[in-house]
Protein backbone atom coordinates (compact mmCIF):
# COMPACT_ATOMS: atom_id res chain seq x y z
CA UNK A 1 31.05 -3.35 200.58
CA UNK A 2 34.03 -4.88 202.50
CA UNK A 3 37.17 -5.84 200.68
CA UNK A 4 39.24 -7.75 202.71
CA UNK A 5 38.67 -11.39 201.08
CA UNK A 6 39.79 -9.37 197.58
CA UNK A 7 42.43 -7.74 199.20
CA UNK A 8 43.72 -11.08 200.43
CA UNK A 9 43.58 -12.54 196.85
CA UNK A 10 44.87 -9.76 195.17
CA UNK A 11 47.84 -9.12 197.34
CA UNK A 12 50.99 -10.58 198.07
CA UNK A 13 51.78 -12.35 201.60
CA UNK A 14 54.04 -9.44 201.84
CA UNK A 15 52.42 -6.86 200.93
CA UNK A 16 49.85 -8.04 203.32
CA UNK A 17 51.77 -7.53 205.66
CA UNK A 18 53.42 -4.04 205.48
CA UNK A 19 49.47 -2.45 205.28
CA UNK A 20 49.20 -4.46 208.38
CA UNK A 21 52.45 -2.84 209.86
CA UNK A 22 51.84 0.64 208.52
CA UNK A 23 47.78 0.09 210.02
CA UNK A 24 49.92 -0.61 213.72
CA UNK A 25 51.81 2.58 213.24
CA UNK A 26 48.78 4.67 211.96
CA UNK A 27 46.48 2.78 215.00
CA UNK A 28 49.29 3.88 217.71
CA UNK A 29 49.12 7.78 216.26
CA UNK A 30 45.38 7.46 216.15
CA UNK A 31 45.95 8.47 212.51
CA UNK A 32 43.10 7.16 209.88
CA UNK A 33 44.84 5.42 207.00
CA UNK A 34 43.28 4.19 203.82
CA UNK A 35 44.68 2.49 200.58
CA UNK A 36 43.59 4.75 197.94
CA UNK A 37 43.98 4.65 194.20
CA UNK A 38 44.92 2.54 191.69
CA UNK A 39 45.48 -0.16 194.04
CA UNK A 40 41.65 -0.26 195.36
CA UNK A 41 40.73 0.07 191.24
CA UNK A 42 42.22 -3.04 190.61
CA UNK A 43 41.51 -5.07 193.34
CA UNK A 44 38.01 -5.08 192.02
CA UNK A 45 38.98 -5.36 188.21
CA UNK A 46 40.19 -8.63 189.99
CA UNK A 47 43.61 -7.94 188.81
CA UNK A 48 47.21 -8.02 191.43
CA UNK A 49 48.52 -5.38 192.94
CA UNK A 50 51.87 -3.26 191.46
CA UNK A 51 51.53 0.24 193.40
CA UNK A 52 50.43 0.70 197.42
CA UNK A 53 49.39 3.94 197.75
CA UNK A 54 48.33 5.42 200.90
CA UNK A 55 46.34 8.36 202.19
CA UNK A 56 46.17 9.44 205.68
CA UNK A 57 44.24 11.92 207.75
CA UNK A 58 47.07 13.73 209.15
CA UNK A 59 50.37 15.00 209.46
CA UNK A 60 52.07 12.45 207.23
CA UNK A 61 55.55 12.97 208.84
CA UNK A 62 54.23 11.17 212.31
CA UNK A 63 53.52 8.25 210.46
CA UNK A 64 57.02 8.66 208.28
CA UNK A 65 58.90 8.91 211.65
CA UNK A 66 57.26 5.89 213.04
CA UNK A 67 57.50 3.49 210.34
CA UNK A 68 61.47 4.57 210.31
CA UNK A 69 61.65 3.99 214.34
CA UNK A 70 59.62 1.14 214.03
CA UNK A 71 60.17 -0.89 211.39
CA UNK A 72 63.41 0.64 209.71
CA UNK A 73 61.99 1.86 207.12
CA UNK A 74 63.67 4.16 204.88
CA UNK A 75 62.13 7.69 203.56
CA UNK A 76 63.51 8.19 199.95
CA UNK A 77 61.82 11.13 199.21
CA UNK A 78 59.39 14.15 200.25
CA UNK A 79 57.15 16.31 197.72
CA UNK A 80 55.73 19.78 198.56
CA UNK A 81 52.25 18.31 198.55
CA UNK A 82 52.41 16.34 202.02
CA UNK A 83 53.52 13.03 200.41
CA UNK A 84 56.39 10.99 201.03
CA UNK A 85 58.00 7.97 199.04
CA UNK A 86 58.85 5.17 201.54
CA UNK A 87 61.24 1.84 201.19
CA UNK A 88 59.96 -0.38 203.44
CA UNK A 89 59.39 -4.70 203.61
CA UNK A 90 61.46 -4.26 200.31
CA UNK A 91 58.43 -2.32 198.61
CA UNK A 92 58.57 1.42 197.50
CA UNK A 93 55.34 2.90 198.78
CA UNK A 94 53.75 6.29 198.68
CA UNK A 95 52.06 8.28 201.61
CA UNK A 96 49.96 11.43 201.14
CA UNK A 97 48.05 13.36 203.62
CA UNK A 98 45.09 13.81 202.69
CA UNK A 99 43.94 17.10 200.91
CA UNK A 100 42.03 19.29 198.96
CA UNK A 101 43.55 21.46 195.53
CA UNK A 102 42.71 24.45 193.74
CA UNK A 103 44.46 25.55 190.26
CA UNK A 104 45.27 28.74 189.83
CA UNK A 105 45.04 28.68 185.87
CA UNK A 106 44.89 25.87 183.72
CA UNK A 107 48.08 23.75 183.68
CA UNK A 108 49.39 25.11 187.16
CA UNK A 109 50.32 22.78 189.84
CA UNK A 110 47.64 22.73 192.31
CA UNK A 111 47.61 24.74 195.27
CA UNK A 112 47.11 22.22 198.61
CA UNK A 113 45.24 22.29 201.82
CA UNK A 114 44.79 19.59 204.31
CA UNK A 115 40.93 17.57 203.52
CA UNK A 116 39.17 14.76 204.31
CA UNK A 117 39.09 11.69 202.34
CA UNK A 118 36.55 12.66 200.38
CA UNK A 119 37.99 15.77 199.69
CA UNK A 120 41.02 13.84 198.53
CA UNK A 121 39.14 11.60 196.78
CA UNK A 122 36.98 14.36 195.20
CA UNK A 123 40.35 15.95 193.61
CA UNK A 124 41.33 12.92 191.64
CA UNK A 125 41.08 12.21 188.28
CA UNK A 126 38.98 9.29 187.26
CA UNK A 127 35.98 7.57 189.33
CA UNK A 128 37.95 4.84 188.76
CA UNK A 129 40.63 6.69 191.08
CA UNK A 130 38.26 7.75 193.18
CA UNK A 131 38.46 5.02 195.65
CA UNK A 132 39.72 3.81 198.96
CA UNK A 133 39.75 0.83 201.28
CA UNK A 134 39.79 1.56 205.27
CA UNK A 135 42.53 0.21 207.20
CA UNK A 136 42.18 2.02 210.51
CA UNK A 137 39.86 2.97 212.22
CA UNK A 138 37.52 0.07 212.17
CA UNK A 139 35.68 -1.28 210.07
CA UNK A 140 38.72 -2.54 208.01
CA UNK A 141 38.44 -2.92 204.76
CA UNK A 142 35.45 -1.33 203.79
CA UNK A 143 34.89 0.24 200.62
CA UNK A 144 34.79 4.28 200.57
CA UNK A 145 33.46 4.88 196.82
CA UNK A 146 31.97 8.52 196.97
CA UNK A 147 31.45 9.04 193.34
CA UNK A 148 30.44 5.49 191.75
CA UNK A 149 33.64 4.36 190.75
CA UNK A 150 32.66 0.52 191.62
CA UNK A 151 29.79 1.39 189.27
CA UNK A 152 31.82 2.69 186.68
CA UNK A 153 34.21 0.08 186.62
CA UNK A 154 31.35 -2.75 186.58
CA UNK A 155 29.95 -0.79 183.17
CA UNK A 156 33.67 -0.81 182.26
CA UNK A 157 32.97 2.91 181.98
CA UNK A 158 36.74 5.54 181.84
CA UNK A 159 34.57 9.17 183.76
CA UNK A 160 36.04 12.00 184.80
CA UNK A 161 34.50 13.76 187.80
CA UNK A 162 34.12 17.20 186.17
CA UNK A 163 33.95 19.02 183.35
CA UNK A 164 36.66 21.30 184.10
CA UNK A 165 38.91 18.43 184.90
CA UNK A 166 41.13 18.22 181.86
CA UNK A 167 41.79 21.49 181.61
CA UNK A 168 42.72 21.92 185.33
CA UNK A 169 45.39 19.34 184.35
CA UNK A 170 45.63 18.53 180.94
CA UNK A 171 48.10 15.26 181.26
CA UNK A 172 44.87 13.21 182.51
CA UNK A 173 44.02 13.70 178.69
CA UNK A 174 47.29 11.32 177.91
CA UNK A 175 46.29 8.86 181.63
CA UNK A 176 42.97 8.67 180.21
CA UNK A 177 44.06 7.11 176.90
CA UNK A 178 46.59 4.72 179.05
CA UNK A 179 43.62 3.59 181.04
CA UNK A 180 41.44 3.30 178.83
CA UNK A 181 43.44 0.80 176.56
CA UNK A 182 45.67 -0.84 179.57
CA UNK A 183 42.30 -1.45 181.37
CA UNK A 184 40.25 -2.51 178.87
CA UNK A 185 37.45 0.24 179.67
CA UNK A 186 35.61 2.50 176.96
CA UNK A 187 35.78 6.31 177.29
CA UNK A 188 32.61 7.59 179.00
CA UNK A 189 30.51 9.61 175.98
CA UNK A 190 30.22 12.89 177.79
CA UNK A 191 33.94 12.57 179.02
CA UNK A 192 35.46 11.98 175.51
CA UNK A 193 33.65 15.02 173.81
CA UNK A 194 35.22 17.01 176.99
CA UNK A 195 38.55 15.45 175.82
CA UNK A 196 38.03 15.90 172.36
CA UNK A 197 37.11 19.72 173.37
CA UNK A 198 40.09 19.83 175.77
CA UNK A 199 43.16 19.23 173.64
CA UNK A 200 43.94 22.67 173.18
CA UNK A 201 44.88 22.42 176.79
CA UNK A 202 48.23 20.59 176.10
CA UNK A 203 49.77 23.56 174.93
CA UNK A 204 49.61 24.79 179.14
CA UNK A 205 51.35 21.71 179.85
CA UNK A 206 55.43 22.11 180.36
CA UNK A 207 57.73 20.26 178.14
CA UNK A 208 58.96 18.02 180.89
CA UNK A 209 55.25 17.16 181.96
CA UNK A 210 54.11 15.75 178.19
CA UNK A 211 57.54 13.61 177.83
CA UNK A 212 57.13 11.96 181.33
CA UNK A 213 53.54 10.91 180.37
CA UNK A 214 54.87 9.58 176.97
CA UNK A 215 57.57 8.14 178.75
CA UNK A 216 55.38 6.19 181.20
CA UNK A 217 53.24 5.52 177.91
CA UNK A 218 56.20 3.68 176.00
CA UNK A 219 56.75 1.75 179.10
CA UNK A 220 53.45 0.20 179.01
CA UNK A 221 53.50 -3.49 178.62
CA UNK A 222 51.79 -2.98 174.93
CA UNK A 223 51.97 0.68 173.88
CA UNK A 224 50.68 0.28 170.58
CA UNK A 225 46.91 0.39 171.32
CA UNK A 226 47.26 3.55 173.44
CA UNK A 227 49.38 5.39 170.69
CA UNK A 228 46.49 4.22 168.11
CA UNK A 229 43.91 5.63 170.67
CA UNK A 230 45.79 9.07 170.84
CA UNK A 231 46.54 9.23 166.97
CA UNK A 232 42.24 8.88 167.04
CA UNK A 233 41.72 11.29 169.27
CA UNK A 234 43.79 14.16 167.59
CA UNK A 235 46.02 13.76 170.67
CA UNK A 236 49.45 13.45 168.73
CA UNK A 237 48.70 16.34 166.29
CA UNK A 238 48.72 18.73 169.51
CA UNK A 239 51.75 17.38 170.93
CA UNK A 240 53.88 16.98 167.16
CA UNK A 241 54.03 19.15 164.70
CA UNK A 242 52.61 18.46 161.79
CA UNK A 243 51.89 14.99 162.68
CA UNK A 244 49.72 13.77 159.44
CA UNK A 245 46.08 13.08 160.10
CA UNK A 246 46.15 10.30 158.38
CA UNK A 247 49.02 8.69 159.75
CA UNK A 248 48.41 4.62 159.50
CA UNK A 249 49.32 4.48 163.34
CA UNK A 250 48.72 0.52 164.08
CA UNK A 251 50.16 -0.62 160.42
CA UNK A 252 53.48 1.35 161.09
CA UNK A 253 54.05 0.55 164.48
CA UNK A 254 53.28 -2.95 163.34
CA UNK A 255 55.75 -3.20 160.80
CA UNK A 256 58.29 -1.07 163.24
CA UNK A 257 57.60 -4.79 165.63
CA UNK A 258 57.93 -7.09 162.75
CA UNK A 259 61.59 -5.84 161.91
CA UNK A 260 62.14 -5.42 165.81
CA UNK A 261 60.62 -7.57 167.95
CA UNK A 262 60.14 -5.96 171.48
CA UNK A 263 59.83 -2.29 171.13
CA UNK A 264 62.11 0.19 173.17
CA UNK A 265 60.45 3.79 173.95
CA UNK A 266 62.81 5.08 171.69
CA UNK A 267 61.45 3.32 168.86
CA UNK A 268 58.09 4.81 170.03
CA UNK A 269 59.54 8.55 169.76
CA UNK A 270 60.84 7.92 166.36
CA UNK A 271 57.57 6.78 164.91
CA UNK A 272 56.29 9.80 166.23
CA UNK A 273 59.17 12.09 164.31
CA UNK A 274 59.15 10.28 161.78
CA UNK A 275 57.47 12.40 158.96
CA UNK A 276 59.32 15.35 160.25
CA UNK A 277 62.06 17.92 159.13
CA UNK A 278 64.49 19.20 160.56
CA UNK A 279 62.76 22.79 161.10
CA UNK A 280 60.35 21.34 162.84
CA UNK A 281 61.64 18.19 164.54
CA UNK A 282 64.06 21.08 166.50
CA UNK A 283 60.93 23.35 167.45
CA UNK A 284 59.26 19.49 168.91
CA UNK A 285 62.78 18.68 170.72
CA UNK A 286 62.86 22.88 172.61
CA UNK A 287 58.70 21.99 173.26
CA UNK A 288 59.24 18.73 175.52
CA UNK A 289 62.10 19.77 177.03
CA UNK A 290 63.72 16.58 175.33
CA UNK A 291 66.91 14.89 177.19
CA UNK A 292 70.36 14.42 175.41
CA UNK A 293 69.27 10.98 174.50
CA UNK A 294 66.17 11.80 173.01
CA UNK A 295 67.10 14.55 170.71
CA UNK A 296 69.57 12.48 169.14
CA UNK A 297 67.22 9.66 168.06
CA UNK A 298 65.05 12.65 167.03
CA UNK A 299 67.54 14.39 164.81
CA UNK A 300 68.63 10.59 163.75
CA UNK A 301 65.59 9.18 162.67
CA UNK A 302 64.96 12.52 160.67
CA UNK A 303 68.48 12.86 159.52
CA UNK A 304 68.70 8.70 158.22
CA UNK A 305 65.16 9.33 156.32
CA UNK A 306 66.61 12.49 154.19
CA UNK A 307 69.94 10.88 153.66
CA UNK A 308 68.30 7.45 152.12
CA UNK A 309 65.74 9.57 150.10
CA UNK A 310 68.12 9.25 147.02
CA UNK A 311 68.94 5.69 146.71
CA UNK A 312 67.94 3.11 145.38
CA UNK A 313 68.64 -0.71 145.42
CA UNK A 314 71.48 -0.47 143.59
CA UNK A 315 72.90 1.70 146.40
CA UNK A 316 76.43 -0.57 147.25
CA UNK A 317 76.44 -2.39 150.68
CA UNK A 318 79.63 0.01 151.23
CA UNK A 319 78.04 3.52 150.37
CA UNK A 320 75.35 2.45 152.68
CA UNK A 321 77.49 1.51 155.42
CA UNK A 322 78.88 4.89 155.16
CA UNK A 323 76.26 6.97 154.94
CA UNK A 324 74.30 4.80 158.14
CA UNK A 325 77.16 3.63 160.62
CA UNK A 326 77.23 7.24 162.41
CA UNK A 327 73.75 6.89 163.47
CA UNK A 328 72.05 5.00 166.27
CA UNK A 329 70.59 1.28 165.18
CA UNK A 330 67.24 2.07 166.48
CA UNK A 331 66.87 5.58 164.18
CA UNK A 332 67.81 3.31 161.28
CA UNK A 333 65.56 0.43 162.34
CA UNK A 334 62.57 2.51 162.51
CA UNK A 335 63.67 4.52 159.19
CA UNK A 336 64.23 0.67 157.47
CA UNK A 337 60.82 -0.63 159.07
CA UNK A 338 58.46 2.11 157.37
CA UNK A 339 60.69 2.35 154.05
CA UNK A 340 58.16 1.77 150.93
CA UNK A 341 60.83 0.64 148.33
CA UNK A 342 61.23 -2.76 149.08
CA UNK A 343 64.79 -3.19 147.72
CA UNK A 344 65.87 -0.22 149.55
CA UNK A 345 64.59 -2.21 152.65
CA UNK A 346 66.10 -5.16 151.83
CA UNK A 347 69.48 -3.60 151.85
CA UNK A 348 68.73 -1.55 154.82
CA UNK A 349 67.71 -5.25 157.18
CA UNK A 350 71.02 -6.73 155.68
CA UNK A 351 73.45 -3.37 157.05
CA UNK A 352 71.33 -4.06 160.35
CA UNK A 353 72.17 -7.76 160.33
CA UNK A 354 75.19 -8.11 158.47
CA UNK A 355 77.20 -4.76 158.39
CA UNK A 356 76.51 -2.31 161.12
CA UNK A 357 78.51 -3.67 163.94
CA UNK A 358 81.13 -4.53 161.08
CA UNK A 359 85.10 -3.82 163.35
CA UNK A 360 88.59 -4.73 161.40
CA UNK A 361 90.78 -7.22 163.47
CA UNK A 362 93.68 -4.75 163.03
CA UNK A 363 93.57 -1.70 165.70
CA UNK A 364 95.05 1.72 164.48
CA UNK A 365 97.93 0.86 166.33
CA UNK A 366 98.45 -2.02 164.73
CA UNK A 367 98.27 -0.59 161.66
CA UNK A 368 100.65 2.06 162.81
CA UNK A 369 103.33 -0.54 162.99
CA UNK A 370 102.75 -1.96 159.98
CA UNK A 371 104.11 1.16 158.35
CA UNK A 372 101.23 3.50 158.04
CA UNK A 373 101.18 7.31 159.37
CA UNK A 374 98.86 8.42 161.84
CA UNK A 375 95.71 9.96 160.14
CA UNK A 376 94.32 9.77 156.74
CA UNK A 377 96.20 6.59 155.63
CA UNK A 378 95.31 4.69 159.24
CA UNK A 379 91.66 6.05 158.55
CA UNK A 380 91.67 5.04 154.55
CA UNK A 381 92.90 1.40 155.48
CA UNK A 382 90.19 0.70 158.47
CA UNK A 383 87.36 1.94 155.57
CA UNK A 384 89.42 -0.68 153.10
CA UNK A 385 89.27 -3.20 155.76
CA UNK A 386 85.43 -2.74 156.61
CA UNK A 387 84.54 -2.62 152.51
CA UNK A 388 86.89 -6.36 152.63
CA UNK A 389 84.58 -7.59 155.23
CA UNK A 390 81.27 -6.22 153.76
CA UNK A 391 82.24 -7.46 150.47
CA UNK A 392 83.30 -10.72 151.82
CA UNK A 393 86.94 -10.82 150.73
CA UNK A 394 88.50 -11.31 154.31
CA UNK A 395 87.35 -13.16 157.41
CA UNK A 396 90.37 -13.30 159.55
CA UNK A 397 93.19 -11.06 160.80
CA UNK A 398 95.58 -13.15 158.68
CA UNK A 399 93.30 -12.45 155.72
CA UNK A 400 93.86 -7.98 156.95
CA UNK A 401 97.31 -8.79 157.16
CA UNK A 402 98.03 -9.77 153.34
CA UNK A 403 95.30 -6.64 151.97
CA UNK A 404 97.17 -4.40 154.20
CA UNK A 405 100.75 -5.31 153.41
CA UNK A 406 99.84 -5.81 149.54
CA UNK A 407 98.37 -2.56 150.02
CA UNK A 408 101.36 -0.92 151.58
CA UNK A 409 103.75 -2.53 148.46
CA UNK A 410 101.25 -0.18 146.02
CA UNK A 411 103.82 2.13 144.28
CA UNK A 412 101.83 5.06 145.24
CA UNK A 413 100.96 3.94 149.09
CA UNK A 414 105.04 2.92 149.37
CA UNK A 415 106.07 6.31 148.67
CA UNK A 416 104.18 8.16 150.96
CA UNK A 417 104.94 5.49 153.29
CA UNK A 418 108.59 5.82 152.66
């Protein structure tokens, strides 16, 4: 099967024409080259082109140095498994030499040796994956599908290309998910009992590893489908603990989008902590490896759901400003979206619309020269100021002016002033 009147349709003019630039190099180094990947995959699921990946059989540094002589391109980066990262024609591209892998133990990172293109495409993941497109030596453009995956993908079948596969590298258990639901393709029968059997194998995966796949998971253009694939699966009670089993996944993640509109990954994470405590919400932040910023919307989300456990409706707009402002807007959004009393709601969506971003006129200095000392009384009058505003008593800095300076003439205040 040849694939250059798809690759024409499915590529941009200039993407076009850096393979056809990078093909030059790799035809002057009698180097074979072949688009691999993800970008073959969709090219016949008839779908445009995001990612050019490229495998060649070789020393991939010759065809780094030309491309840089050559063309200007620029290398941004080299990995310890013969690849390189590339800016070139204004596109970031990736090229491997082609190889072979063993894994030490389940979970490792994969020992390397130089291969064939089959080899390399015989260490991938998916069938789906398991595909490449010849761009030199002739004949260009021909399909190199060694293990069905054209097959697969007509069936609209997700098949991993052994049994041992998930354990080898567990994270394809969180790709195959992503596929699965970004691609519209079903989860081959024998492969999802291998997944299902498999999950136990997260626990070999580092921290880092499990929050860059979620990471790349929130990114997704629509992230809720995959997250109600994993909840399914059993996938989110490995990586969270005690994540309920029960867990309406698609009802609170809708309700999270009805109060939010476009959802940020952080908004993902704290569905995900959500039910948690403290305890344990600390051992899930040490087990990914979590960065600054996601340990704090952890610990917020958690912190914002204890701390509202107690109120009611008749909680005051002031006490609730009080006990929310110190937290981030997203922990309380996702704490407000999957609250069950509805008044409690209701007064948690008007501090989100109304009162959280709530700042006095006056600065500290200000009030500083109106008479006040530094400290407690500055700090009492900003909190007076904020309760005006919440309360709807001032709505200028004319209106601060007159509470503060009828403030200051209190007998007690003018004393301590004085």
């Amino acid at each position: 099967m040849n694939l250059i009147t798809k690759l024409q349709k499915h590529l941009n003019p200039k993407q076009i024409e850096l393979l056809n630039q990078v093909r030059s190099a790799a035809k002057t180094l009698e180097l074979p080259l072949y688009l691999v990947g993800g970008a073959v995959r969709d090219i016949l699921l008839e779908q445009s082109v995001s990612d050019i990946d490229l495998v060649v059989e070789g020393e991939v540094n010759q065809i780094a140095s030309s491309l840089e002589h050559s063309f200007s391109a620029e290398v941004l980066a080299c990995s310890q498994f013969n690849s390189i990262k590339i800016n070139f024609l204004g596109h970031k591209i990736d090229i491997s030499g082609s190889r072979k892998e063993t894994y030490g133990h389940p979970g490792a990172l994969p020992t390397i040796q130089s291969g064939t293109i089959y080899e390399d495409l015989n260490r991938r993941d998916f069938t789906i994956n398991a595909l490449a497109m010849r761009l030199w030596p002739s004949p260009y453009g021909d399909l190199i599908d060694p293990l069905a995956g054209h097959n697969d993908i007509l069936y609209r079948k997700l098949r991993i290309l052994h049994k041992e596969s998930f354990q080898n590298d567990a994270t394809r258990i969180m790709r195959a998910v992503r596929y699965e639901q970004r691609l519209g393709l079903q989860l081959e029968q024998e492969t999802e009992a291998v997944l299902i059997r498999d999950l136990p194998f997260l626990e070999t995966i580092s921290g880092h590893r499990i929050s860059r796949e979620l990471t790349i998971i929130f990114q997704e253009e629509n992230p809720i489908p995959i997250m109600v694939r994993l909840s399914q699966l059993g996938l989110l009670n490995m990586i969270s603990p005690i994540f309920p089993i029960e867990r309406d996944t698609a009802y609170e993640l809708e309700e999270i989008h009805k109060l939010v509109g476009e959802l940020q990954p952080s908004h993902y994470l704290g569905w995900i902590v959500h039910p948690l405590d403290l305890d344990n919400a600390e051992i899930f932040i040490k087990r990914l490896s979590m960065s600054k910023k996601w340990a704090t919307i952890t610990r917020d989300v958690i912190s914002v759901r204890q701390r509202i456990a107690d109120m009611d409706i008749h909680t005051s707009p002031m006490e609730l400003y009080a006990t929310l402002h110190r937290f981030s807007a997203k922990a309380v959004e996702i704490v407000a979206a999957l609250e069950t009393n509805k008044g409690l709601k209701s007064n948690m969506v008007s501090y989100l619309d109304q009162h959280q971003n709530i700042k006095p006129f006056l600065s500290g200095e200000e009030l500083i020269e109106l008479g006040l000392t530094q400290g407690s009384q500055v700090g009492e009058m900003l909190n007076l100021l904020i309760e005006a505003h919440i309360e709807k008593r001032v709505s200028s800095k004319l209106d601060e002016l007159y509470l503060v300076r009828k403030e200051i003439n209190k007998p007690d205040l003018t004393s301590s002033v004085n």
